[in-house]
N, C-alpha and C. Protein backbone atom coordinates (compact mmCIF):
# COMPACT_ATOMS: atom_id res chain seq x y z
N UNK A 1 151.02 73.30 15.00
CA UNK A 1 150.80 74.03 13.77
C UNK A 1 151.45 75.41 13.88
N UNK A 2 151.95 75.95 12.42
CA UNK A 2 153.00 77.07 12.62
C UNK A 2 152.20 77.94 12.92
N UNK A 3 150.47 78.41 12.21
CA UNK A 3 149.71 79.40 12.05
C UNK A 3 149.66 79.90 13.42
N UNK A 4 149.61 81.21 14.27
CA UNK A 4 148.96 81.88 14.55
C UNK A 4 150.07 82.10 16.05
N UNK A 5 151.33 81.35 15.78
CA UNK A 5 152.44 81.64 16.58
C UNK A 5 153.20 83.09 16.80
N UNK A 6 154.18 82.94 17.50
CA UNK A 6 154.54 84.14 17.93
C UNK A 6 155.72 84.04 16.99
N UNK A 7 156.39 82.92 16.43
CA UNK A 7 157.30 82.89 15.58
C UNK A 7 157.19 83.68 14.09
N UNK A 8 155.76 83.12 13.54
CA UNK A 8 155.33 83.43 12.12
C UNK A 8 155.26 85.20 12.58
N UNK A 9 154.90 85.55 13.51
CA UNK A 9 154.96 86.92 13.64
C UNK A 9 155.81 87.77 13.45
N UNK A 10 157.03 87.46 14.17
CA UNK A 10 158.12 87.84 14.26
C UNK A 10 158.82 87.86 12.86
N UNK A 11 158.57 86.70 12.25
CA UNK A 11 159.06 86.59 10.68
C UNK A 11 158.49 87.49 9.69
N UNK A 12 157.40 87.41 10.05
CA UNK A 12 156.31 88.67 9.09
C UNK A 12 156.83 89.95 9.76
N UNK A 13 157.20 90.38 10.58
CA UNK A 13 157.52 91.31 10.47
C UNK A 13 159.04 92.07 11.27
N UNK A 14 159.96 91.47 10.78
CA UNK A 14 161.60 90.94 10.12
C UNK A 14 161.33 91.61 8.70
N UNK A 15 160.57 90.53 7.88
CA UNK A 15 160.43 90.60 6.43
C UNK A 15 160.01 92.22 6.47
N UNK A 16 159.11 92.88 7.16
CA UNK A 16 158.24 93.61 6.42
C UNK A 16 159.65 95.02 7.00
N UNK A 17 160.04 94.76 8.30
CA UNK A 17 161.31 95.91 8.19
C UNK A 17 162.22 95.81 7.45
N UNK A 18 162.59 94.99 7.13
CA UNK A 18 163.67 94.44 5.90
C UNK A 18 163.39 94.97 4.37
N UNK A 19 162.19 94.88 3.97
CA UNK A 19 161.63 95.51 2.86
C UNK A 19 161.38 97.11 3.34
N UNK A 20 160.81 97.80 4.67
CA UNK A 20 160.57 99.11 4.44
C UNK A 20 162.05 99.82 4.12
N UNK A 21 163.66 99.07 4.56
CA UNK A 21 164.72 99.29 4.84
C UNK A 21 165.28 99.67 3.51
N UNK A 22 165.06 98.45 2.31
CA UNK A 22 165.66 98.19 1.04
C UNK A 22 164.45 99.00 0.09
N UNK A 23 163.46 99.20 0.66
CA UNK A 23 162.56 100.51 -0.16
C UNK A 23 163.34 101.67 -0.39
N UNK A 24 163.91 102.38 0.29
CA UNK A 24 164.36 103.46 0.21
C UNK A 24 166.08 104.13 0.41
N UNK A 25 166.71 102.50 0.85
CA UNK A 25 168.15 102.49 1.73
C UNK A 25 168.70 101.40 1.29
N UNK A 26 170.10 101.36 1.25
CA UNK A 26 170.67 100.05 0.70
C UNK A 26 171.43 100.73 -0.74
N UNK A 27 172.39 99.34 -1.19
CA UNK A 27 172.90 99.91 -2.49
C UNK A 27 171.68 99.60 -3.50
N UNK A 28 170.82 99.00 -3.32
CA UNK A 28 170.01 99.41 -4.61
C UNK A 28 168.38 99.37 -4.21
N UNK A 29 168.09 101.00 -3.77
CA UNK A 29 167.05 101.28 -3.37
C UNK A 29 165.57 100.98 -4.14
N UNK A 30 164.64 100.08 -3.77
CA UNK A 30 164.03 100.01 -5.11
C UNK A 30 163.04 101.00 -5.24
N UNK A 31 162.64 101.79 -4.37
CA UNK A 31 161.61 103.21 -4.86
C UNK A 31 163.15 103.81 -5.51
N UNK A 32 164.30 103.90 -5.93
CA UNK A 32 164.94 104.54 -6.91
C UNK A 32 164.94 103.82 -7.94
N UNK A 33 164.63 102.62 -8.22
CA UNK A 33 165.39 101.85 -9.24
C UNK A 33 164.03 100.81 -9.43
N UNK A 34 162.74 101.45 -10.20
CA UNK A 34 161.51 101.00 -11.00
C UNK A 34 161.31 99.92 -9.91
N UNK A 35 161.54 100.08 -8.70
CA UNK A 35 160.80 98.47 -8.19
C UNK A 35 159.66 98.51 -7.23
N UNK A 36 159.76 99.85 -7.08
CA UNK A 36 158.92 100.90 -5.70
C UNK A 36 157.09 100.36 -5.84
N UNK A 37 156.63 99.57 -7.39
CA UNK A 37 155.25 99.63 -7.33
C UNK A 37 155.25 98.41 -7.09
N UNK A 38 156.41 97.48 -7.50
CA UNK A 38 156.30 96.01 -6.67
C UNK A 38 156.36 95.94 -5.75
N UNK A 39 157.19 96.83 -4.78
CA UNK A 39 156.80 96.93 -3.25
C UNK A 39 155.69 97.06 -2.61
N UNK A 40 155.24 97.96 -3.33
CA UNK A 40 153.76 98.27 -2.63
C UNK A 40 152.95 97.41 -2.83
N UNK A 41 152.79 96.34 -4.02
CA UNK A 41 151.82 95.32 -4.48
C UNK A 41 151.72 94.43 -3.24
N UNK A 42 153.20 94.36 -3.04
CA UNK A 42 153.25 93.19 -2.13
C UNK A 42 153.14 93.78 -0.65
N UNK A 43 153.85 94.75 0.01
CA UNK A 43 153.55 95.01 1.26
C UNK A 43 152.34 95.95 2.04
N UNK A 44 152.11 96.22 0.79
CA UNK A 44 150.82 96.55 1.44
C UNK A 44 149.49 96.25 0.94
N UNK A 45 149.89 95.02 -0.06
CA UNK A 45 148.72 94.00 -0.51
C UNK A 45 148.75 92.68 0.05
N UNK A 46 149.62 91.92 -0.37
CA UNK A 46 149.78 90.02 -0.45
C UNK A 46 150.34 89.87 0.92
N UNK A 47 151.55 90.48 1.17
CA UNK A 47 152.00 90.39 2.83
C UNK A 47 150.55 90.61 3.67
N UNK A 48 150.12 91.82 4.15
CA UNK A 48 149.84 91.78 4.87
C UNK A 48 148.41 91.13 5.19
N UNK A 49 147.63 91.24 3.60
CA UNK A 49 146.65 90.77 3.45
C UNK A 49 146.52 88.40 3.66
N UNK A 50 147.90 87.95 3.41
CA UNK A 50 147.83 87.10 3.05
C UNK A 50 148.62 86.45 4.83
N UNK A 51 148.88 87.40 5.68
CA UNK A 51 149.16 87.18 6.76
C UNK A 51 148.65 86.96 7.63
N UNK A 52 147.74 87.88 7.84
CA UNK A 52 146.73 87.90 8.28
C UNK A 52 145.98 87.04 8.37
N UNK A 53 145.65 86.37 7.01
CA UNK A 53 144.34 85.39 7.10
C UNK A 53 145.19 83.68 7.81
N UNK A 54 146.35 84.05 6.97
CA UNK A 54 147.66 82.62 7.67
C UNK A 54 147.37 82.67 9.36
N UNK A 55 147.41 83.72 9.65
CA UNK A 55 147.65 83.90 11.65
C UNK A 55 145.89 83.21 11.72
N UNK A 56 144.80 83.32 11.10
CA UNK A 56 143.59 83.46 11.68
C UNK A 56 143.18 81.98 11.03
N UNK A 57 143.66 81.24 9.81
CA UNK A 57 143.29 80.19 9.73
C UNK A 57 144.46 79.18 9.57
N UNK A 58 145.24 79.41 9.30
CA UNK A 58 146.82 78.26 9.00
C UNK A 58 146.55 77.88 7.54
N UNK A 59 146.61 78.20 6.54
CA UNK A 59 146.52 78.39 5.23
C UNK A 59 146.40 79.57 4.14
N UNK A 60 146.86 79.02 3.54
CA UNK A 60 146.45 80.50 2.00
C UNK A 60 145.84 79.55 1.04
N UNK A 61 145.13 80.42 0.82
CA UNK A 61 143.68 79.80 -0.52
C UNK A 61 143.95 80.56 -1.39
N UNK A 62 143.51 80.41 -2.38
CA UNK A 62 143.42 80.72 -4.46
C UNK A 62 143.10 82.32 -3.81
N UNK A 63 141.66 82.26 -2.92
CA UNK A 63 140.94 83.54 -3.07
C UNK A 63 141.53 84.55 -2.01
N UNK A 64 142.51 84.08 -1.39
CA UNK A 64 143.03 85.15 -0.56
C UNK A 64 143.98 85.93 -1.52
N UNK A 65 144.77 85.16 -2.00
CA UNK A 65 145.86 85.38 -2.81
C UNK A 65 145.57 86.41 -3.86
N UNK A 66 144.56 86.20 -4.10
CA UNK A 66 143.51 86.71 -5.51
C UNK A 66 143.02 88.24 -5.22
N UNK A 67 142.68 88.53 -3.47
CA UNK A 67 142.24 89.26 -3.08
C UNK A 67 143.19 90.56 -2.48
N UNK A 68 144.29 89.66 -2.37
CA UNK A 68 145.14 90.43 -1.32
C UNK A 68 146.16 91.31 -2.81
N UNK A 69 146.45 90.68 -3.74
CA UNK A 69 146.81 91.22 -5.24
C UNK A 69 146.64 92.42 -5.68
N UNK A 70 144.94 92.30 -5.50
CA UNK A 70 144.15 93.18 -6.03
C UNK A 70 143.95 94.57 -5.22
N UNK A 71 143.86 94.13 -3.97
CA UNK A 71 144.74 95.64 -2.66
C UNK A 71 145.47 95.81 -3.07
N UNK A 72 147.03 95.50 -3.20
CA UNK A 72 147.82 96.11 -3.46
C UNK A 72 147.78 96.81 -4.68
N UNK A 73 147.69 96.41 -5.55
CA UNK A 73 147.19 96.96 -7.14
C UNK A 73 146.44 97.93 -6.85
N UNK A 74 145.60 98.19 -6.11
CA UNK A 74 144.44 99.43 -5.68
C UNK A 74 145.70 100.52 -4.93
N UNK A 75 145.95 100.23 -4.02
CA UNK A 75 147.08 100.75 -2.99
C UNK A 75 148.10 102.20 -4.48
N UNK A 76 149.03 100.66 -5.34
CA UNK A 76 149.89 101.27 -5.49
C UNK A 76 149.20 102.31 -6.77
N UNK A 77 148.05 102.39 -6.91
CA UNK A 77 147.72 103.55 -7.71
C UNK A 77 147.73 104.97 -7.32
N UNK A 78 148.03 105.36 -5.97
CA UNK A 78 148.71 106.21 -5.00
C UNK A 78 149.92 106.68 -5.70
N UNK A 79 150.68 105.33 -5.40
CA UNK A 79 152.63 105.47 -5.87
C UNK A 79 152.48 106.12 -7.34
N UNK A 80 151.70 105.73 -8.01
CA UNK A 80 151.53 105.59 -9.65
C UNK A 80 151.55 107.01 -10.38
N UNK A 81 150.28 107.69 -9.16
CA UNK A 81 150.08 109.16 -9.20
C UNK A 81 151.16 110.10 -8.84
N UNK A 82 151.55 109.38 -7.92
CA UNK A 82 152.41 110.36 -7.03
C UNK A 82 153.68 110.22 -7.95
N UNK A 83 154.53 109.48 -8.79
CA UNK A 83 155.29 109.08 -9.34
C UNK A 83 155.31 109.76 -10.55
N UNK A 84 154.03 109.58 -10.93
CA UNK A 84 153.74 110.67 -12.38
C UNK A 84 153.78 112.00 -12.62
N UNK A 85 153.34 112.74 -10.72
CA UNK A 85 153.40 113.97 -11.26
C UNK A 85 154.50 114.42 -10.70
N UNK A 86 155.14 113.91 -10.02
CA UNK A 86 157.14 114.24 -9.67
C UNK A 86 157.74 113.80 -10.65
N UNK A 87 157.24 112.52 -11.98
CA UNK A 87 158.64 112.64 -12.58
C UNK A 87 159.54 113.48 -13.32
N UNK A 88 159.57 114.85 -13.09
CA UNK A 88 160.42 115.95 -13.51
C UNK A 88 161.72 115.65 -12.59
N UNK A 89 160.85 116.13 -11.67
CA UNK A 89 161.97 116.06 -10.24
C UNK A 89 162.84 114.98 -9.94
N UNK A 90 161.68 113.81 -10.03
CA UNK A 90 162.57 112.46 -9.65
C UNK A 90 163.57 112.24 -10.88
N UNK A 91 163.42 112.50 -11.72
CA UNK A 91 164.28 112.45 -13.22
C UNK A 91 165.40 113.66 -12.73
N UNK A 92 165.43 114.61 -12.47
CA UNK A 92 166.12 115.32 -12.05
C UNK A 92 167.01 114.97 -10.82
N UNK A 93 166.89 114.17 -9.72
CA UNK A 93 167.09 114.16 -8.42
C UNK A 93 167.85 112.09 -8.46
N UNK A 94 167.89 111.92 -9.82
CA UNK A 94 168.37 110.39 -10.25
C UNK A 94 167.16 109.88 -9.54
N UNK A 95 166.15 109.59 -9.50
CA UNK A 95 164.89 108.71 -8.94
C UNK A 95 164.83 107.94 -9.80
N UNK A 96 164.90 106.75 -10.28
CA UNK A 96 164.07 106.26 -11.10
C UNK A 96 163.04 105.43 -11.45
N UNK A 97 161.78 106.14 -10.95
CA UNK A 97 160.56 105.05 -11.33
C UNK A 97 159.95 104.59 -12.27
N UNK A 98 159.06 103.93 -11.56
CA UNK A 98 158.92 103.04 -13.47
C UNK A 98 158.43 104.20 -14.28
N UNK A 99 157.64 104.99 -14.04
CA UNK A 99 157.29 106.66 -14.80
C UNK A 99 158.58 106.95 -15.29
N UNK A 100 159.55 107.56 -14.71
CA UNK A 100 160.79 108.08 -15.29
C UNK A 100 161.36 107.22 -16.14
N UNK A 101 161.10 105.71 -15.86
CA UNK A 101 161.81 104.81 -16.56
C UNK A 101 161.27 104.51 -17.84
N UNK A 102 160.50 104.40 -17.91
CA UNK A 102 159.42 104.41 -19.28
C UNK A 102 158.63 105.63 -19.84
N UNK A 103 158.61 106.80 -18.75
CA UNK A 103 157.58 107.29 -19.72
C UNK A 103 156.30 107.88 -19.05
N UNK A 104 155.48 109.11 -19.21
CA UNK A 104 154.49 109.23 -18.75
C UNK A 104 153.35 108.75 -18.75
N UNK A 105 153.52 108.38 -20.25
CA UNK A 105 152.47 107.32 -20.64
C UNK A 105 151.90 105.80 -19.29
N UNK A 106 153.31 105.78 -19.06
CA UNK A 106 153.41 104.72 -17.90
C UNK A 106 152.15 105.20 -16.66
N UNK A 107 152.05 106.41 -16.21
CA UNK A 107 151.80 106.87 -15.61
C UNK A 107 150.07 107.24 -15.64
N UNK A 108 149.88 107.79 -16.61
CA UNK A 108 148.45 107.43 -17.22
C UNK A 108 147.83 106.59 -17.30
N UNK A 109 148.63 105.38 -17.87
CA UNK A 109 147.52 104.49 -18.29
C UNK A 109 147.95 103.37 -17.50
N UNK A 110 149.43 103.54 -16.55
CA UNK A 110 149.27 102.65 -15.76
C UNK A 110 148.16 102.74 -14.79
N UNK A 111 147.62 103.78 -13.99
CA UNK A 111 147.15 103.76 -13.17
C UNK A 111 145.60 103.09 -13.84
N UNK A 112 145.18 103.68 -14.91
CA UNK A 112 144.39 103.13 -15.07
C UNK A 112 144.27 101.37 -14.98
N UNK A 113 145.14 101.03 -15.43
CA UNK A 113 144.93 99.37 -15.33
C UNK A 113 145.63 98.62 -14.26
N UNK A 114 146.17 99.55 -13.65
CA UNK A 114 146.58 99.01 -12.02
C UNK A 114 144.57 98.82 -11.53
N UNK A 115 143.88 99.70 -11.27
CA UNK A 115 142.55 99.99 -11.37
C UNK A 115 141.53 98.59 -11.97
N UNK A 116 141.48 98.64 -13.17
CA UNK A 116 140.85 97.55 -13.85
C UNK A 116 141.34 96.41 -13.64
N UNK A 117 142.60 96.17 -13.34
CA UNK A 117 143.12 94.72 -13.11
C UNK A 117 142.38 94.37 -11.72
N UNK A 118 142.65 95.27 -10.90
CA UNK A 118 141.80 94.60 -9.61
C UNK A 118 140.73 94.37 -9.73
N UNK A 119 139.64 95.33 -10.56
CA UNK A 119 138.77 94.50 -10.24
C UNK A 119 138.51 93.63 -10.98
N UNK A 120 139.08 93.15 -12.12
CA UNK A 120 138.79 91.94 -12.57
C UNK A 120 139.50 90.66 -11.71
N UNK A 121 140.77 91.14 -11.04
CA UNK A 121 140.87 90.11 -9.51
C UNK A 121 139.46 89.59 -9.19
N UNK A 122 138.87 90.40 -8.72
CA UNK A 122 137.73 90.54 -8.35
C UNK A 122 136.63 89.24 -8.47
N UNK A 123 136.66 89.72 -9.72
CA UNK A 123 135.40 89.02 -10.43
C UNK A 123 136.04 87.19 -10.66
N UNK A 124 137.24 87.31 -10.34
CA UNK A 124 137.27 85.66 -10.20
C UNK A 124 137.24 85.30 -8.88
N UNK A 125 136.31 86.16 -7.71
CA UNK A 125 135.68 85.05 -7.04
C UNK A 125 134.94 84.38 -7.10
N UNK A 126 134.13 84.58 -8.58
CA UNK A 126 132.69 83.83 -8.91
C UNK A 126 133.18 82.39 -8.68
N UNK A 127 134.20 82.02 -9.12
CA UNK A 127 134.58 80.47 -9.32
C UNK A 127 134.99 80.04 -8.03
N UNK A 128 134.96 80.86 -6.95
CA UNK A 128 134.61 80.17 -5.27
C UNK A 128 133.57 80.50 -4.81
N UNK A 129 132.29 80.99 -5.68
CA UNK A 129 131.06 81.78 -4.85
C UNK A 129 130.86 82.88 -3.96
N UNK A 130 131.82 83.51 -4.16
CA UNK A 130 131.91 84.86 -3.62
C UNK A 130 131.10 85.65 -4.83
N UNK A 131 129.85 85.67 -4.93
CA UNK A 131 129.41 86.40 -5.62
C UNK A 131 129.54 87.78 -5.37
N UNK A 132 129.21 88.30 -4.15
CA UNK A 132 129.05 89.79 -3.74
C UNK A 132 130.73 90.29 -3.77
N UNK A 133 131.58 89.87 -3.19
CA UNK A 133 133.06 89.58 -3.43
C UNK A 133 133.33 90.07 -4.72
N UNK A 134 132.83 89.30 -5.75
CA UNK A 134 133.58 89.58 -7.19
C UNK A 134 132.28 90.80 -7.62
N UNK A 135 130.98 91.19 -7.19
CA UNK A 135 130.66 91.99 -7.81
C UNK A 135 130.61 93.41 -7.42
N UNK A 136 130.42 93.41 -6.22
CA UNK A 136 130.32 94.62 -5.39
C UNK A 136 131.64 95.91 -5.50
N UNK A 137 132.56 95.10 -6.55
CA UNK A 137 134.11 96.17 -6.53
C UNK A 137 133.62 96.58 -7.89
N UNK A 138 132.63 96.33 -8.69
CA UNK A 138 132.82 97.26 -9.97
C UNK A 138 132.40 98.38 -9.72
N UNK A 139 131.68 98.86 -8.48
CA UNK A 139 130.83 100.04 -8.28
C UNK A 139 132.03 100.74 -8.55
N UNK A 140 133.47 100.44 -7.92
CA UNK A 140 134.63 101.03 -7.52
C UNK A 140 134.88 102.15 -8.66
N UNK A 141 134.69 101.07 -10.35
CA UNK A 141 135.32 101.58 -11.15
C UNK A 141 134.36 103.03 -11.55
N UNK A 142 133.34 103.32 -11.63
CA UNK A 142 132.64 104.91 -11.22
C UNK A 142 133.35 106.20 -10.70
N UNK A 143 133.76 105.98 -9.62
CA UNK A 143 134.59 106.76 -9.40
C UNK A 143 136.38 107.16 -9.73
N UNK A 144 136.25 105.74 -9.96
CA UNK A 144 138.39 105.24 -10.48
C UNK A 144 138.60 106.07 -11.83
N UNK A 145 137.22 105.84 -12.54
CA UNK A 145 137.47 106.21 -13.97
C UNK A 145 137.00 107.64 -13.83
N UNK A 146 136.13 108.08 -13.05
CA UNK A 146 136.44 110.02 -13.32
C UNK A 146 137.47 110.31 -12.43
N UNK A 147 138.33 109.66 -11.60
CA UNK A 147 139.59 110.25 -11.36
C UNK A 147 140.61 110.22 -12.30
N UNK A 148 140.57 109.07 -13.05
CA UNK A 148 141.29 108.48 -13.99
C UNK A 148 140.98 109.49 -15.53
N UNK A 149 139.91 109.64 -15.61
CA UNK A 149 139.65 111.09 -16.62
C UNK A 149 140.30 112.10 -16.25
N UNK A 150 140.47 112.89 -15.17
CA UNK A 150 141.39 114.03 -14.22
C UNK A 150 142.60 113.82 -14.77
N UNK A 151 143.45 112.79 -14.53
CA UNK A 151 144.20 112.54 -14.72
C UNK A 151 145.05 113.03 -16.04
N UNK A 152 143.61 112.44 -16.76
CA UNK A 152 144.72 112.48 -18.40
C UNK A 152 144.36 113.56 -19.00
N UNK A 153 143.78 114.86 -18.32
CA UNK A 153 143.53 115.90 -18.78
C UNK A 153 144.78 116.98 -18.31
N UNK A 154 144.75 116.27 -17.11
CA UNK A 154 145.71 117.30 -16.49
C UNK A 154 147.48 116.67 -16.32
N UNK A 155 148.45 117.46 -17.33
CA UNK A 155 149.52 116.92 -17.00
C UNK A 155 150.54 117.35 -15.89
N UNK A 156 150.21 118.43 -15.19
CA UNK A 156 151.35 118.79 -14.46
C UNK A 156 150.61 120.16 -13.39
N UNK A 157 151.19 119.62 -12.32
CA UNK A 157 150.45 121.57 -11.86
C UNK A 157 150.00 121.01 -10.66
N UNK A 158 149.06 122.04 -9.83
CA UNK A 158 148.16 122.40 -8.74
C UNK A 158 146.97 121.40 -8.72
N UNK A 159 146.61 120.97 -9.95
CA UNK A 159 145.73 120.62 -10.51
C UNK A 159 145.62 119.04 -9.65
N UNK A 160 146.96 118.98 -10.20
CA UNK A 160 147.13 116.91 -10.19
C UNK A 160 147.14 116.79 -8.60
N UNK A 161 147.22 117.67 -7.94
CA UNK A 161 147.50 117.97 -6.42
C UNK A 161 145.87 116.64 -5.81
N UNK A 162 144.89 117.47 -6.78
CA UNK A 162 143.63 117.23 -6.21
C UNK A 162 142.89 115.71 -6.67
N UNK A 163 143.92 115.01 -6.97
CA UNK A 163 143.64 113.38 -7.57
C UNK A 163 144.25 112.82 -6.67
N UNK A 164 145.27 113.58 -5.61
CA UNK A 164 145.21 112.40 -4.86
C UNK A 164 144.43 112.74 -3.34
N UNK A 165 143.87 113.31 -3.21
CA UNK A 165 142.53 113.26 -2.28
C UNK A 165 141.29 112.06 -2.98
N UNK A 166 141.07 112.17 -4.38
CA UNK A 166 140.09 111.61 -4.70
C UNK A 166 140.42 110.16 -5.18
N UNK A 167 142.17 110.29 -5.37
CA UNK A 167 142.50 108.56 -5.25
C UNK A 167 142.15 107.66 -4.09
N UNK A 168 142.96 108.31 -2.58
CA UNK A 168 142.30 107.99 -1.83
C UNK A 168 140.89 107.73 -1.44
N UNK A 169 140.11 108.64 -1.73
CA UNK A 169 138.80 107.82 -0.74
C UNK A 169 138.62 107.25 -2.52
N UNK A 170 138.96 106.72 -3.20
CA UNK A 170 139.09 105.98 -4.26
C UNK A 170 139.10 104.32 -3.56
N UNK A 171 140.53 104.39 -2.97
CA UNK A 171 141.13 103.29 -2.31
C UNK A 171 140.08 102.82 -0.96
N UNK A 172 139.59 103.94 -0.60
CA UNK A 172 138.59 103.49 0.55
C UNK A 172 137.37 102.51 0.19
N UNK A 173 136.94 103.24 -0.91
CA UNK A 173 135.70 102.59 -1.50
C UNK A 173 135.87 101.12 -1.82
N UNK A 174 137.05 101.13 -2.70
CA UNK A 174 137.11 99.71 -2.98
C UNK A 174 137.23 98.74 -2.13
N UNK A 175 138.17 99.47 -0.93
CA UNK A 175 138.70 97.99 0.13
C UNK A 175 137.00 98.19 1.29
N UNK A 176 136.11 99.37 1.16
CA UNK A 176 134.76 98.95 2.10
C UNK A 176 134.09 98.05 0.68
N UNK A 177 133.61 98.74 0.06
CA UNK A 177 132.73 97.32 -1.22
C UNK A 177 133.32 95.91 -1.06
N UNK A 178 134.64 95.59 -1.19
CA UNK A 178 135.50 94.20 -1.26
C UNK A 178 135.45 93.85 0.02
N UNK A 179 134.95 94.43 1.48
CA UNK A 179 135.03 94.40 2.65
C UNK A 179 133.32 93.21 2.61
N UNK A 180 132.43 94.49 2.30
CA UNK A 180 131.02 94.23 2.41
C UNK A 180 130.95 92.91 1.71
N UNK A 181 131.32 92.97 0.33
CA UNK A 181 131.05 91.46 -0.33
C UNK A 181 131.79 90.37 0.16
N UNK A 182 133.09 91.08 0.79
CA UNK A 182 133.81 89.36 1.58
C UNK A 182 132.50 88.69 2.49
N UNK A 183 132.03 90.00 3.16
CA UNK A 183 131.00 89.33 4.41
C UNK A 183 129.60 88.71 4.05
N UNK A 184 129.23 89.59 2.66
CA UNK A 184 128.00 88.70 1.92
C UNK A 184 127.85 87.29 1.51
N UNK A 185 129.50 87.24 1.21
CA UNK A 185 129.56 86.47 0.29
C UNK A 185 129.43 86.35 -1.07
């Protein structure tokens, strides 16, 4: 069986230097060129999350897939912030993220539903019995949404500095709650 070899390792992480490489280097960098929040969905959601469980059981299930999504989606609300309140600069400096590419609006209300999408990830573990799993991440949204209020008050400045301290332990909360309910069940 391939799971839990020294091969699949090596491949997972090939892939994952190969992507940190074409993140930022290459003729078409994708943190320049709107692709920077699909990166993050995936490498520091579905990759690593969905690797992990491959090395420890030799399969991917509905609910890993489901779970590991929804990290990244949490994750790249980081990029989202950070994207929103540089896009002067990055617009200036040829960056182009999906913010610059669309719009601030992007930036606002993406983060917000980068946010809500996970946890409604979430909530379809009911249909594998992960009850605590799908419920234990709404606590998340309490805090997501008064950062997420911060946000759309404040467009530019010193200000926006201090959302991403509170994004982070944002991101903490969710992946300990989604931690606790994996183990409840």
């Amino acid at each position: 069986m391939f799971f839990g070899d020294w091969q699949f390792i090596l491949l997972t992480g090939v892939v994952c230097l190969i992507a940190a490489l074409v993140y930022t280097a290459g003729p078409f960098p994708l943190a320049y060129n709107g692709l920077g929040d699909i990166a993050v969905i995936l490498f520091f959601g579905v990759v690593p999350a969905c690797a992990t469980y491959y090395l420890q059981s030799g399969v991917f299930t509905p609910d890993i897939i489901c779970v590991s999504v929804a990290c990244g989606l949490i994750v790249d609300t980081m990029l989202i912030l950070n994207n929103y309140r540089d896009r002067d600069e990055d617009r200036t400096n040829g960056k182009r993220s999906i913010v610059v590419l669309l719009g601030p609006g992007v930036g606002r209300w993406g983060y917000l539903l980068l946010g809500v999408v996970a946890v409604a990830l979430c909530l379809l573990m009911l249909q594998w019995g992960r009850t605590w799993a799908a419920l234990l991440p709404i606590i998340y949204l309490v805090p997501f949404l008064y950062t997420w209020s911060r946000i759309m008050r404040i467009d530019k400045g010193p200000e926006l500095d201090l959302c991403f301290a509170s994004t982070a332990r944002n991101i903490l909360i969710f992946g300990i709650l989604l931690m606790v309910g994996i183990l409840l069940g």
